[in-house]
PDB file of N, CA and C in Angstrom:
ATOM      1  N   UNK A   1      32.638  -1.808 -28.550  1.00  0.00           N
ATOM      2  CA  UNK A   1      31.828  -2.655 -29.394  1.00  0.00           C
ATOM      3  C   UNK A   1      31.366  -3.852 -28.577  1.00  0.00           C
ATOM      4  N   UNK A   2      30.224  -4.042 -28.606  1.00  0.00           N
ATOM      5  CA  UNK A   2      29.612  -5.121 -28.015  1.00  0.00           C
ATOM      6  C   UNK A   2      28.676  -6.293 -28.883  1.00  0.00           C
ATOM      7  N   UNK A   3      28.125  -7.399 -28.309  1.00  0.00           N
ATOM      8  CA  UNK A   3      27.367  -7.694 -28.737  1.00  0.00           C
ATOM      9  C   UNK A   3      26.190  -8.622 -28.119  1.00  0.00           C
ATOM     10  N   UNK A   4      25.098  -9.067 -28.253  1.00  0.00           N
ATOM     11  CA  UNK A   4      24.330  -9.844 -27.330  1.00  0.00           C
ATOM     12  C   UNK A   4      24.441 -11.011 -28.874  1.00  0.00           C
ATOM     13  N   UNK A   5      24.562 -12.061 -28.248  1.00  0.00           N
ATOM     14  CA  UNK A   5      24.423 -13.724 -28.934  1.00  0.00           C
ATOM     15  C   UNK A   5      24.190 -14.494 -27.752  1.00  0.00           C
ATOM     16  N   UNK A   6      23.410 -15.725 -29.039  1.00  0.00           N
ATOM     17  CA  UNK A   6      22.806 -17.053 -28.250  1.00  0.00           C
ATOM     18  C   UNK A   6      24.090 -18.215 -28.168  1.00  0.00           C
ATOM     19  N   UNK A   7      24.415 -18.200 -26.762  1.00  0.00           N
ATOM     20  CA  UNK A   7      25.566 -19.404 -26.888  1.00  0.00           C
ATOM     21  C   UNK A   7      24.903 -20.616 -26.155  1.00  0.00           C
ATOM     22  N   UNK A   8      25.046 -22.079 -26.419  1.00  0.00           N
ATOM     23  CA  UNK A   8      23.834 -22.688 -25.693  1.00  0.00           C
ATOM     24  C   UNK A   8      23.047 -22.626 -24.916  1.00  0.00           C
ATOM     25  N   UNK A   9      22.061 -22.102 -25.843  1.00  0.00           N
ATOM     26  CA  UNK A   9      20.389 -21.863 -25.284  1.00  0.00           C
ATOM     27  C   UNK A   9      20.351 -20.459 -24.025  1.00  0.00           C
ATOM     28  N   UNK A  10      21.140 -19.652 -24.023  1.00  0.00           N
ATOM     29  CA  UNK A  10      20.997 -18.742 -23.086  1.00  0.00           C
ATOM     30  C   UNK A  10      21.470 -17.517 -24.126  1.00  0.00           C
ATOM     31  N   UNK A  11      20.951 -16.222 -23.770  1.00  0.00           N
ATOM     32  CA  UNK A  11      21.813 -14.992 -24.593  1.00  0.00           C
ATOM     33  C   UNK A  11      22.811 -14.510 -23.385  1.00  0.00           C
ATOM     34  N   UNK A  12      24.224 -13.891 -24.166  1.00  0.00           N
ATOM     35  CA  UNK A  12      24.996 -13.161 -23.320  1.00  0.00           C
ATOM     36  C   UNK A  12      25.519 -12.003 -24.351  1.00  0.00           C
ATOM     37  N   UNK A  13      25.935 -10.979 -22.993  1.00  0.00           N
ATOM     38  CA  UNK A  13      26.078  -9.746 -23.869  1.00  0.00           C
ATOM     39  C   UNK A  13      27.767 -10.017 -23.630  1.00  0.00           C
ATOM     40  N   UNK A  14      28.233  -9.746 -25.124  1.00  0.00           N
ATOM     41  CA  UNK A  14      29.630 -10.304 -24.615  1.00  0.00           C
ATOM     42  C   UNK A  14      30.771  -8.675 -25.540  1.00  0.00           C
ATOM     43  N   UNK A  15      32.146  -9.238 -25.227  1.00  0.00           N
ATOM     44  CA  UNK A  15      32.752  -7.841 -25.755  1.00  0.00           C
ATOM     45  C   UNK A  15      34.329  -8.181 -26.019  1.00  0.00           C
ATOM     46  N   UNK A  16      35.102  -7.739 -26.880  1.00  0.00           N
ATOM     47  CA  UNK A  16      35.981  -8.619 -26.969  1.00  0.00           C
ATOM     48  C   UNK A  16      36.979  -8.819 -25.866  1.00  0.00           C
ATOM     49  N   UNK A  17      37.600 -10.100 -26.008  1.00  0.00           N
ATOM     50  CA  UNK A  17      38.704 -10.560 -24.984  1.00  0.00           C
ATOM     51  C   UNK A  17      38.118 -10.659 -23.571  1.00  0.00           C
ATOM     52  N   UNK A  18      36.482 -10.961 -23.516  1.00  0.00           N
ATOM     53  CA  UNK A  18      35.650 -10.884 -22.155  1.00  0.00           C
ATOM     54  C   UNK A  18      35.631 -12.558 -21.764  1.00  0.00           C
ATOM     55  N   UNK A  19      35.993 -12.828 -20.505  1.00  0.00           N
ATOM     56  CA  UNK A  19      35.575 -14.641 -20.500  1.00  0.00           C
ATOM     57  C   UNK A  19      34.315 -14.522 -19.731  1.00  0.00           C
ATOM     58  N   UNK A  20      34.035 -15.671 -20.170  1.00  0.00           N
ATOM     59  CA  UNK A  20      32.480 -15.690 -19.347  1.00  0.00           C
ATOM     60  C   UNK A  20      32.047 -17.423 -19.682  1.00  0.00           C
ATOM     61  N   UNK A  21      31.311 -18.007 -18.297  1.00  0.00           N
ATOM     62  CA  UNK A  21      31.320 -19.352 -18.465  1.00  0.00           C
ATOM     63  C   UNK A  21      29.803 -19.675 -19.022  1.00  0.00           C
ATOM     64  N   UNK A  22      29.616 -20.335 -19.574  1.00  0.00           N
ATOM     65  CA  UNK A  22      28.716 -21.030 -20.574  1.00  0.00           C
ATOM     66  C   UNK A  22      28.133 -22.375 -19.844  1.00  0.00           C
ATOM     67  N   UNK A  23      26.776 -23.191 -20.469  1.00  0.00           N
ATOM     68  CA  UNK A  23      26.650 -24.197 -20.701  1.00  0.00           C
ATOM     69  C   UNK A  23      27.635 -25.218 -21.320  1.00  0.00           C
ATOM     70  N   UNK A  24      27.876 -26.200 -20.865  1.00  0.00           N
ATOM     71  CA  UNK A  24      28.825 -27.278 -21.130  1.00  0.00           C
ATOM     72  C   UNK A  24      29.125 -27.507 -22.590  1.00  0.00           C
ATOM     73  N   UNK A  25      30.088 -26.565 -23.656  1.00  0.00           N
ATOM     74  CA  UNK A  25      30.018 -26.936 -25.098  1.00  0.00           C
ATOM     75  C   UNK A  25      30.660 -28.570 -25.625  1.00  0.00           C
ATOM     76  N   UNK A  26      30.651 -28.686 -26.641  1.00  0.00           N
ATOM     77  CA  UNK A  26      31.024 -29.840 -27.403  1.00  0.00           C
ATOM     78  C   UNK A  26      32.075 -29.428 -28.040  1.00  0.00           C
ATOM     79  N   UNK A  27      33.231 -28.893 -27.019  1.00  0.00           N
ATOM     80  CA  UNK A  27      34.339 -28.833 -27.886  1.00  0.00           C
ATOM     81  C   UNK A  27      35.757 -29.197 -27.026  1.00  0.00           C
ATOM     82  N   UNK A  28      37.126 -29.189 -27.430  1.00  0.00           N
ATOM     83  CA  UNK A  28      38.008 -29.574 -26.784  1.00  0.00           C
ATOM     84  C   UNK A  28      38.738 -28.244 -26.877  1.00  0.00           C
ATOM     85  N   UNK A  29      39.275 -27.826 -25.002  1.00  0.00           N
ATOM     86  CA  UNK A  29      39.889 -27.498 -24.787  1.00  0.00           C
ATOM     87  C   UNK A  29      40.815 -26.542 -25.968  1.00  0.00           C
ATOM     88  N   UNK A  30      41.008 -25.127 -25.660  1.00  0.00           N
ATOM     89  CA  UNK A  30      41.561 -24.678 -26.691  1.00  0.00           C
ATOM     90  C   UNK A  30      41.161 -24.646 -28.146  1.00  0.00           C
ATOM     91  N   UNK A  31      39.964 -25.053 -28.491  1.00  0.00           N
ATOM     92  CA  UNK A  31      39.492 -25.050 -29.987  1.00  0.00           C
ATOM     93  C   UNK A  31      38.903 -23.597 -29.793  1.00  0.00           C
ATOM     94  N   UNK A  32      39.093 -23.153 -31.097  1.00  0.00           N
ATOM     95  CA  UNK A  32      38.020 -22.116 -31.831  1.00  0.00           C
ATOM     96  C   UNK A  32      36.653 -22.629 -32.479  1.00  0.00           C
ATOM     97  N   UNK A  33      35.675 -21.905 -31.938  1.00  0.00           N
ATOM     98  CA  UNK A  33      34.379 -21.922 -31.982  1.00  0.00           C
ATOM     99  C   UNK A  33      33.814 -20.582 -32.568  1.00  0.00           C
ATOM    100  N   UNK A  34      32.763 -21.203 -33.444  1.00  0.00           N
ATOM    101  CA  UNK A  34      32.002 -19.434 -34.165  1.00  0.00           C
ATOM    102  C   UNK A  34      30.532 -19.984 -33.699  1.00  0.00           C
ATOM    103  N   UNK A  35      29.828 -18.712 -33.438  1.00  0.00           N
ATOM    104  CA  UNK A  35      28.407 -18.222 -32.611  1.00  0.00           C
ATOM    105  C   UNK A  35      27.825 -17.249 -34.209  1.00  0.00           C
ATOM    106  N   UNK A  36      27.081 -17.868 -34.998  1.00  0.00           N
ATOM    107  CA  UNK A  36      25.926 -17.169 -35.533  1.00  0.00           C
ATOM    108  C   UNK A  36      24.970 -16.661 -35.481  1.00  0.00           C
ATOM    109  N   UNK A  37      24.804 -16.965 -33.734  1.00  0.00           N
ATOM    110  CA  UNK A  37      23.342 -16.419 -33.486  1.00  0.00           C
ATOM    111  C   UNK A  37      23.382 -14.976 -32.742  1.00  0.00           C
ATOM    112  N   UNK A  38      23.516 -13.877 -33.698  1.00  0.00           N
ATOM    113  CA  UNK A  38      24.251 -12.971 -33.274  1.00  0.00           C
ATOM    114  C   UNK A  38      22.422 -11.924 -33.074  1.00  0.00           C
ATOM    115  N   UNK A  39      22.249 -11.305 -32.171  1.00  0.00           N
ATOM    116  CA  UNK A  39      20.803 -10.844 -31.948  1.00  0.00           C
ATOM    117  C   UNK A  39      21.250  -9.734 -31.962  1.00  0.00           C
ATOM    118  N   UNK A  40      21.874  -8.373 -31.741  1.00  0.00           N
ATOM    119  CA  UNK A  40      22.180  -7.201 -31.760  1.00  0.00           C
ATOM    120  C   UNK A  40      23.746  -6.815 -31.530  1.00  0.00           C
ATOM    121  N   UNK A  41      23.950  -5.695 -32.596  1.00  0.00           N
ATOM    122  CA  UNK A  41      25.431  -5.786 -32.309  1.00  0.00           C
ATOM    123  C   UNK A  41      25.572  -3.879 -32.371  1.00  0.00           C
ATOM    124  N   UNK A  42      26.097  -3.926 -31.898  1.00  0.00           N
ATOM    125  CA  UNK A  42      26.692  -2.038 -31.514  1.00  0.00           C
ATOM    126  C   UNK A  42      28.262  -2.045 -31.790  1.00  0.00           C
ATOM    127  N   UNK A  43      28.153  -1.241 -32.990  1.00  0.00           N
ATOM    128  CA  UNK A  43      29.627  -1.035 -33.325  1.00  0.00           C
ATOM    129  C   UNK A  43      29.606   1.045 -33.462  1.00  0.00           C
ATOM    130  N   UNK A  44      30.369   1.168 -32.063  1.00  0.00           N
ATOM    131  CA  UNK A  44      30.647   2.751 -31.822  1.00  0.00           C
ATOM    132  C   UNK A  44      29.310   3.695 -32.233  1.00  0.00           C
ATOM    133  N   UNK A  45      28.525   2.950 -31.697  1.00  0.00           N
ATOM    134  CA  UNK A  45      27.275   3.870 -31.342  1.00  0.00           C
ATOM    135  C   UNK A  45      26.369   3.448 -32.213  1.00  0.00           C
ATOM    136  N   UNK A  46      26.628   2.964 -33.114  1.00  0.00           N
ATOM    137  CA  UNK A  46      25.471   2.445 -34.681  1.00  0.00           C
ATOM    138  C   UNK A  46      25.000   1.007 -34.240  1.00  0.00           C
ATOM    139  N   UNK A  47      23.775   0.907 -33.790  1.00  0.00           N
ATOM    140  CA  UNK A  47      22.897  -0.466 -33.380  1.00  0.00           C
ATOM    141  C   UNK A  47      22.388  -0.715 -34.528  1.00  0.00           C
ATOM    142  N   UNK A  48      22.520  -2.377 -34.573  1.00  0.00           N
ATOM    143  CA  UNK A  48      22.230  -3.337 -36.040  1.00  0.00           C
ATOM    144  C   UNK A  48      21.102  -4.292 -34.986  1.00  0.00           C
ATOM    145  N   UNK A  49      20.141  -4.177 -35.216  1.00  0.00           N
ATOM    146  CA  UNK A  49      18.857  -5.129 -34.478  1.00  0.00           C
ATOM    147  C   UNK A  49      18.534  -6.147 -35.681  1.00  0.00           C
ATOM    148  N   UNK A  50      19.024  -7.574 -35.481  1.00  0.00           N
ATOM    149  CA  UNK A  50      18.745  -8.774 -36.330  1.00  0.00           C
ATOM    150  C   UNK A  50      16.901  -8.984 -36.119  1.00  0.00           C
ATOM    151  N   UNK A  51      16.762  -9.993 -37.136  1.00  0.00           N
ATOM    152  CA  UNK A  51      15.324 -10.028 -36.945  1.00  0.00           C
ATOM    153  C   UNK A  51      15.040 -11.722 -36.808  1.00  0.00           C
ATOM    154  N   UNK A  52      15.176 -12.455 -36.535  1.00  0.00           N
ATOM    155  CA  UNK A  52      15.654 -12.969 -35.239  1.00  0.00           C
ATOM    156  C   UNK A  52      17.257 -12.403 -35.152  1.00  0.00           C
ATOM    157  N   UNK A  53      18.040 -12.816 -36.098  1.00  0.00           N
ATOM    158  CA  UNK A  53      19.756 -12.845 -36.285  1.00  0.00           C
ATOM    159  C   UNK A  53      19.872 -11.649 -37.010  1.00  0.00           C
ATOM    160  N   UNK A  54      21.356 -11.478 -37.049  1.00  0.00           N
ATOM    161  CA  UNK A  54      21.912 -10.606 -38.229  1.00  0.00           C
ATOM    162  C   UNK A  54      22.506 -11.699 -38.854  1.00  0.00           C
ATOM    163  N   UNK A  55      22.550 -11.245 -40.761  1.00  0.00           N
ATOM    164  CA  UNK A  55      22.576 -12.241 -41.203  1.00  0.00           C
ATOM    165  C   UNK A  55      24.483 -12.015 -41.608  1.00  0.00           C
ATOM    166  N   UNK A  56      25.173 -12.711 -41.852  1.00  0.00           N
ATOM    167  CA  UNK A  56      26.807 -12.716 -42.244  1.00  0.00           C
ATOM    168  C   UNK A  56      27.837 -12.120 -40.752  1.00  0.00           C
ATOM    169  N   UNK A  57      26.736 -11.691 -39.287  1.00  0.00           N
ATOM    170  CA  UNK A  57      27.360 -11.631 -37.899  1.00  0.00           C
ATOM    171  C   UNK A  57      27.810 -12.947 -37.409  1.00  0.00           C
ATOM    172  N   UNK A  58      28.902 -13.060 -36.897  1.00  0.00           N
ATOM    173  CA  UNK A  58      29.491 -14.254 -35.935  1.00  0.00           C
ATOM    174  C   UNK A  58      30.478 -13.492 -34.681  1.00  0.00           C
ATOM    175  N   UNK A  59      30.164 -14.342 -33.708  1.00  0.00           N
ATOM    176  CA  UNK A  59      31.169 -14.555 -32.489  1.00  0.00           C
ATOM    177  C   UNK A  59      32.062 -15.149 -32.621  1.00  0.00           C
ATOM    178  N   UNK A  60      33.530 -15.100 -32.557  1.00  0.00           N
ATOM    179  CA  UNK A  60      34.427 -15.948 -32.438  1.00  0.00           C
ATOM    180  C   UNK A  60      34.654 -16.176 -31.155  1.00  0.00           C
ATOM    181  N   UNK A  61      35.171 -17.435 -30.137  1.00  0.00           N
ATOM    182  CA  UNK A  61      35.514 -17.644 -28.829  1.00  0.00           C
ATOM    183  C   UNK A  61      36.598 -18.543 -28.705  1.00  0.00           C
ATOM    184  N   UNK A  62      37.352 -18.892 -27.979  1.00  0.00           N
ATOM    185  CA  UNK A  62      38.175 -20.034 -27.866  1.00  0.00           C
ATOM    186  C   UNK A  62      37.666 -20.442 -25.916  1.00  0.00           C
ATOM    187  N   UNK A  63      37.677 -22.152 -26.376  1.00  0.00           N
ATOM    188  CA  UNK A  63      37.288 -22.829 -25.209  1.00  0.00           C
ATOM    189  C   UNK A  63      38.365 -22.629 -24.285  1.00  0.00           C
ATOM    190  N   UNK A  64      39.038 -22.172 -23.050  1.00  0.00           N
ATOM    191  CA  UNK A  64      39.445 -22.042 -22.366  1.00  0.00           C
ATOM    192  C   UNK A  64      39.727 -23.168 -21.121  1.00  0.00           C
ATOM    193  N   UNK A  65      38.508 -23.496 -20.703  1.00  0.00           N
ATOM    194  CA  UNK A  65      38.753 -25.174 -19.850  1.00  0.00           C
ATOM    195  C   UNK A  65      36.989 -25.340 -19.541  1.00  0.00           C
ATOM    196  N   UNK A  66      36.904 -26.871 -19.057  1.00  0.00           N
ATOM    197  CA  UNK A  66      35.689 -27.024 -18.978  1.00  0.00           C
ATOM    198  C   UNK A  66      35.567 -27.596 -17.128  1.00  0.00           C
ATOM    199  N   UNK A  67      35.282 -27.232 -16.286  1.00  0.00           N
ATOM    200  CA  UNK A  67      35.105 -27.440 -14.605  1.00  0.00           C
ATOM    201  C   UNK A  67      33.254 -27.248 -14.792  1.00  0.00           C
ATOM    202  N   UNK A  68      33.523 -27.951 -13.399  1.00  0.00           N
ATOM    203  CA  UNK A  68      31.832 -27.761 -12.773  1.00  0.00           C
ATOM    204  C   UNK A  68      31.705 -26.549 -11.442  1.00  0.00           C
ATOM    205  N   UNK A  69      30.742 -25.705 -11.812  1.00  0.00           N
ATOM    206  CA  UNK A  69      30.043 -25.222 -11.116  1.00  0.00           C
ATOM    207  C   UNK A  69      29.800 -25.463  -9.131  1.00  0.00           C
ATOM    208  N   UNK A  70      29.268 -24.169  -8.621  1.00  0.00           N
ATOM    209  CA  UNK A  70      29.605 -24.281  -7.183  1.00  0.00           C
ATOM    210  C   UNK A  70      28.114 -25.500  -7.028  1.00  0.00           C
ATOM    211  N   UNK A  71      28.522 -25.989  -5.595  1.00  0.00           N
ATOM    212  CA  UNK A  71      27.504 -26.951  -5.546  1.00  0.00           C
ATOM    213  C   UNK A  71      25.818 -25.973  -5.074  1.00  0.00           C
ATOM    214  N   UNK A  72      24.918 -26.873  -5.539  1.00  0.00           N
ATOM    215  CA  UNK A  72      23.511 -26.001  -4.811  1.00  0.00           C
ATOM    216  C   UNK A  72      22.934 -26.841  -4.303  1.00  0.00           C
ATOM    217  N   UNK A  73      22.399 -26.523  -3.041  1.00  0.00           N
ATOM    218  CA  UNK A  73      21.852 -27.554  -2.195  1.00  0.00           C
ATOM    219  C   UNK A  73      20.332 -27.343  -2.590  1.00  0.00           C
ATOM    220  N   UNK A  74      19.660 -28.359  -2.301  1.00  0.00           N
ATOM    221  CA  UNK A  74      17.807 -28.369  -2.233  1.00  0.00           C
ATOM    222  C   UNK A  74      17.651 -29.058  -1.106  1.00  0.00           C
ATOM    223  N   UNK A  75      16.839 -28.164  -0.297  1.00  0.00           N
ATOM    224  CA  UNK A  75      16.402 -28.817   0.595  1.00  0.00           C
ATOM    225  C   UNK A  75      14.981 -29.292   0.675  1.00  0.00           C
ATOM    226  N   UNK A  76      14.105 -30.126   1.066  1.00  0.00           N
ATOM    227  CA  UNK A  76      12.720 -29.671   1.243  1.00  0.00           C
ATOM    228  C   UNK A  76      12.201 -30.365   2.900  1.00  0.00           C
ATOM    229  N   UNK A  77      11.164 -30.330   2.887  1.00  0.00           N
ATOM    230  CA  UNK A  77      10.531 -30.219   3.805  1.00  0.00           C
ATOM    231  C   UNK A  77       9.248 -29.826   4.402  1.00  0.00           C
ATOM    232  N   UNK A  78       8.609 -31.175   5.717  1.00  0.00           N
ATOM    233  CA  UNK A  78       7.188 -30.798   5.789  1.00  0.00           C
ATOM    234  C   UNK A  78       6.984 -30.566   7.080  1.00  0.00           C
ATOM    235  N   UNK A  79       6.268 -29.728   7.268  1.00  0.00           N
ATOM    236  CA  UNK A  79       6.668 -29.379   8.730  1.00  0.00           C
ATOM    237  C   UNK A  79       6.067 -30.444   9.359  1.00  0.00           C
ATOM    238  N   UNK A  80       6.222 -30.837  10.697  1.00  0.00           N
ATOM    239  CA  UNK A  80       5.361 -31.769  11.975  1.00  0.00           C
ATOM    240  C   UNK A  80       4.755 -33.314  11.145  1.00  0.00           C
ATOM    241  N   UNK A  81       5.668 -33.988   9.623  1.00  0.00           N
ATOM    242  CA  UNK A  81       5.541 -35.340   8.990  1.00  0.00           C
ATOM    243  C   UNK A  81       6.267 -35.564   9.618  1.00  0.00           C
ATOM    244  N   UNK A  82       7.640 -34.937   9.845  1.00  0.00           N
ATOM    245  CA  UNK A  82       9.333 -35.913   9.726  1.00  0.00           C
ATOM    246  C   UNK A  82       9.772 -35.883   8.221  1.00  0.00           C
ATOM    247  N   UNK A  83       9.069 -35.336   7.254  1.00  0.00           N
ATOM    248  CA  UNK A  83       9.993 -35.480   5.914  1.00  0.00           C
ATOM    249  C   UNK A  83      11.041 -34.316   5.925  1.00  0.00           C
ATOM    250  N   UNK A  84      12.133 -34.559   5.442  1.00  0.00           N
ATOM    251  CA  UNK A  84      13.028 -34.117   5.222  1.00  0.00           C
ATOM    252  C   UNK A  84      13.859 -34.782   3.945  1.00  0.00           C
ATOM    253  N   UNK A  85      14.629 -34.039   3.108  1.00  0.00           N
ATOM    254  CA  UNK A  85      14.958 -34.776   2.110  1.00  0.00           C
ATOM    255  C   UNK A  85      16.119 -33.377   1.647  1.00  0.00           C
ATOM    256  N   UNK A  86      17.546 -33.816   1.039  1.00  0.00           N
ATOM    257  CA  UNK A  86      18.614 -33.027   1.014  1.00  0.00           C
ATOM    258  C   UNK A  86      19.396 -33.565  -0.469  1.00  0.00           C
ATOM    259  N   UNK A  87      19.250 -32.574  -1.658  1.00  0.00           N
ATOM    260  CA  UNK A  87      19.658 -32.702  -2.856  1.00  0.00           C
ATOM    261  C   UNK A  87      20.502 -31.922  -2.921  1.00  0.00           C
ATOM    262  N   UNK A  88      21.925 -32.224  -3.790  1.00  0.00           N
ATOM    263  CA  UNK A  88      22.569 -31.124  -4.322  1.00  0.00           C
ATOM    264  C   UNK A  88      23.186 -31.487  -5.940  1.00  0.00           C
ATOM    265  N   UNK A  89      23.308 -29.983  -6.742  1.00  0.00           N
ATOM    266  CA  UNK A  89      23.836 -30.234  -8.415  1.00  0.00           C
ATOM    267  C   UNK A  89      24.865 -29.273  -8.073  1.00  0.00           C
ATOM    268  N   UNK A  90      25.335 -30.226  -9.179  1.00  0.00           N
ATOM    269  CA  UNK A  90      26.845 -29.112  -9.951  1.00  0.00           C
ATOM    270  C   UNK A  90      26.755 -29.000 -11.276  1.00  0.00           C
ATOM    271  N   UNK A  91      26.465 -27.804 -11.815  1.00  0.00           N
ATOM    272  CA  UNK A  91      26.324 -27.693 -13.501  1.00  0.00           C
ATOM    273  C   UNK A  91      27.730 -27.965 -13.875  1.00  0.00           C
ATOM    274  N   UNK A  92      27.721 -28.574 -15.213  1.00  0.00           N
ATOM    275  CA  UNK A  92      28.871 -28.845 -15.938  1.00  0.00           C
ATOM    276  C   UNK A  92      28.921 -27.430 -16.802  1.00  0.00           C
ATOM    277  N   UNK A  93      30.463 -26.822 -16.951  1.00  0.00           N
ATOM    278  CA  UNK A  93      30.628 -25.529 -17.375  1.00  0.00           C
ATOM    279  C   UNK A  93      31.358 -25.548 -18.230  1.00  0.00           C
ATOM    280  N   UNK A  94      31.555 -24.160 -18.873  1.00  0.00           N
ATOM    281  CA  UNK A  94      32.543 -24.267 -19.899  1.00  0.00           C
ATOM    282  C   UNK A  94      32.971 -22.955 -19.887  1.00  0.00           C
ATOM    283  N   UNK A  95      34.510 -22.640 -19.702  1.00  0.00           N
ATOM    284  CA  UNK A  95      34.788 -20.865 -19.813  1.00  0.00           C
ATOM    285  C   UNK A  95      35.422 -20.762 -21.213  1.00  0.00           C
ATOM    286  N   UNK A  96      34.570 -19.928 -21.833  1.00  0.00           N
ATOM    287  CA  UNK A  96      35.108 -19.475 -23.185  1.00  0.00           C
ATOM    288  C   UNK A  96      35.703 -18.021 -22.723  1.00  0.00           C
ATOM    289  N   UNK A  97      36.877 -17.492 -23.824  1.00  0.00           N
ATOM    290  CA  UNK A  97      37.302 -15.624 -23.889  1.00  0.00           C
ATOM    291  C   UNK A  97      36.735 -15.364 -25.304  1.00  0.00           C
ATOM    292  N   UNK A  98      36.061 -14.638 -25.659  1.00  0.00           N
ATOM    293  CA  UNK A  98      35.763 -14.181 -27.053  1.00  0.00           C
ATOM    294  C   UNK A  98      36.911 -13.076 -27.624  1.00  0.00           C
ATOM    295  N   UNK A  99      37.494 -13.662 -28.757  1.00  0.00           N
ATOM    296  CA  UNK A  99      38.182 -13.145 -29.646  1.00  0.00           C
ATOM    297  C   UNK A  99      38.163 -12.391 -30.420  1.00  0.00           C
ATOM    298  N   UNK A 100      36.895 -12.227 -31.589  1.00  0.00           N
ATOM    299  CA  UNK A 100      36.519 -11.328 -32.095  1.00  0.00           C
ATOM    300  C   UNK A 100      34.951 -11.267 -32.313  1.00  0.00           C
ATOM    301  N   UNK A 101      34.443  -9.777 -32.684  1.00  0.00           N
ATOM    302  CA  UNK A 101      32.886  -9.860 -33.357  1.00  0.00           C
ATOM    303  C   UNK A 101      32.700  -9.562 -34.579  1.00  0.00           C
ATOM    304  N   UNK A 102      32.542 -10.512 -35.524  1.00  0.00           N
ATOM    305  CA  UNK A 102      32.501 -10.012 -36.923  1.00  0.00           C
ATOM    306  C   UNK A 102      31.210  -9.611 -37.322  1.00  0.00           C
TER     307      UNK A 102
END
């Protein structure tokens, strides 16, 4: 059984007891969290296609810990100016395990 949902602003296809890291949520450590924005769900071969959502579907997840991301460098550059210029980000993350798909 699987399912694809919107967890901040991105879709993931998720399945139970799967971790997978997220956009930075608004929650603490160890809380339970529910996902309504459930877009298709496959339960043992029978596909339910929401129209945006399915309506009474939820994700359950529990927040797991929240770390940042590997660093990414930007570089840029012009050839034969001398510009050179050296950026780097670290996304703020969040690893949820999903618990159940109702």
């Amino acid at each position: 059984m699987y399912a694809i949902v919107e967890i901040a602003g991105q879709q993931f296809k998720v399945q139970k007891d799967q971790k997978l890291f997220v956009h930075r949520l608004q929650a603490e450590e160890g809380e339970q969290m529910s996902f309504d924005a459930v877009m298709l769900k496959d339960a043992d071969g029978s596909i339910t296609i929401g129209t945006p959502t399915i309506e009474g579907s939820s994700v359950k997840a529990t927040v797991l810990k929240h770390l940042k991301g590997d660093k990414v460098l930007v570089f840029k550059k012009k050839r034969r100016k001398g510009y050179q210029k050296m950026n780097g980000h670290r996304q703020y993350l969040s690893q949820i395990q999903v618990t159940e798909i109702l």
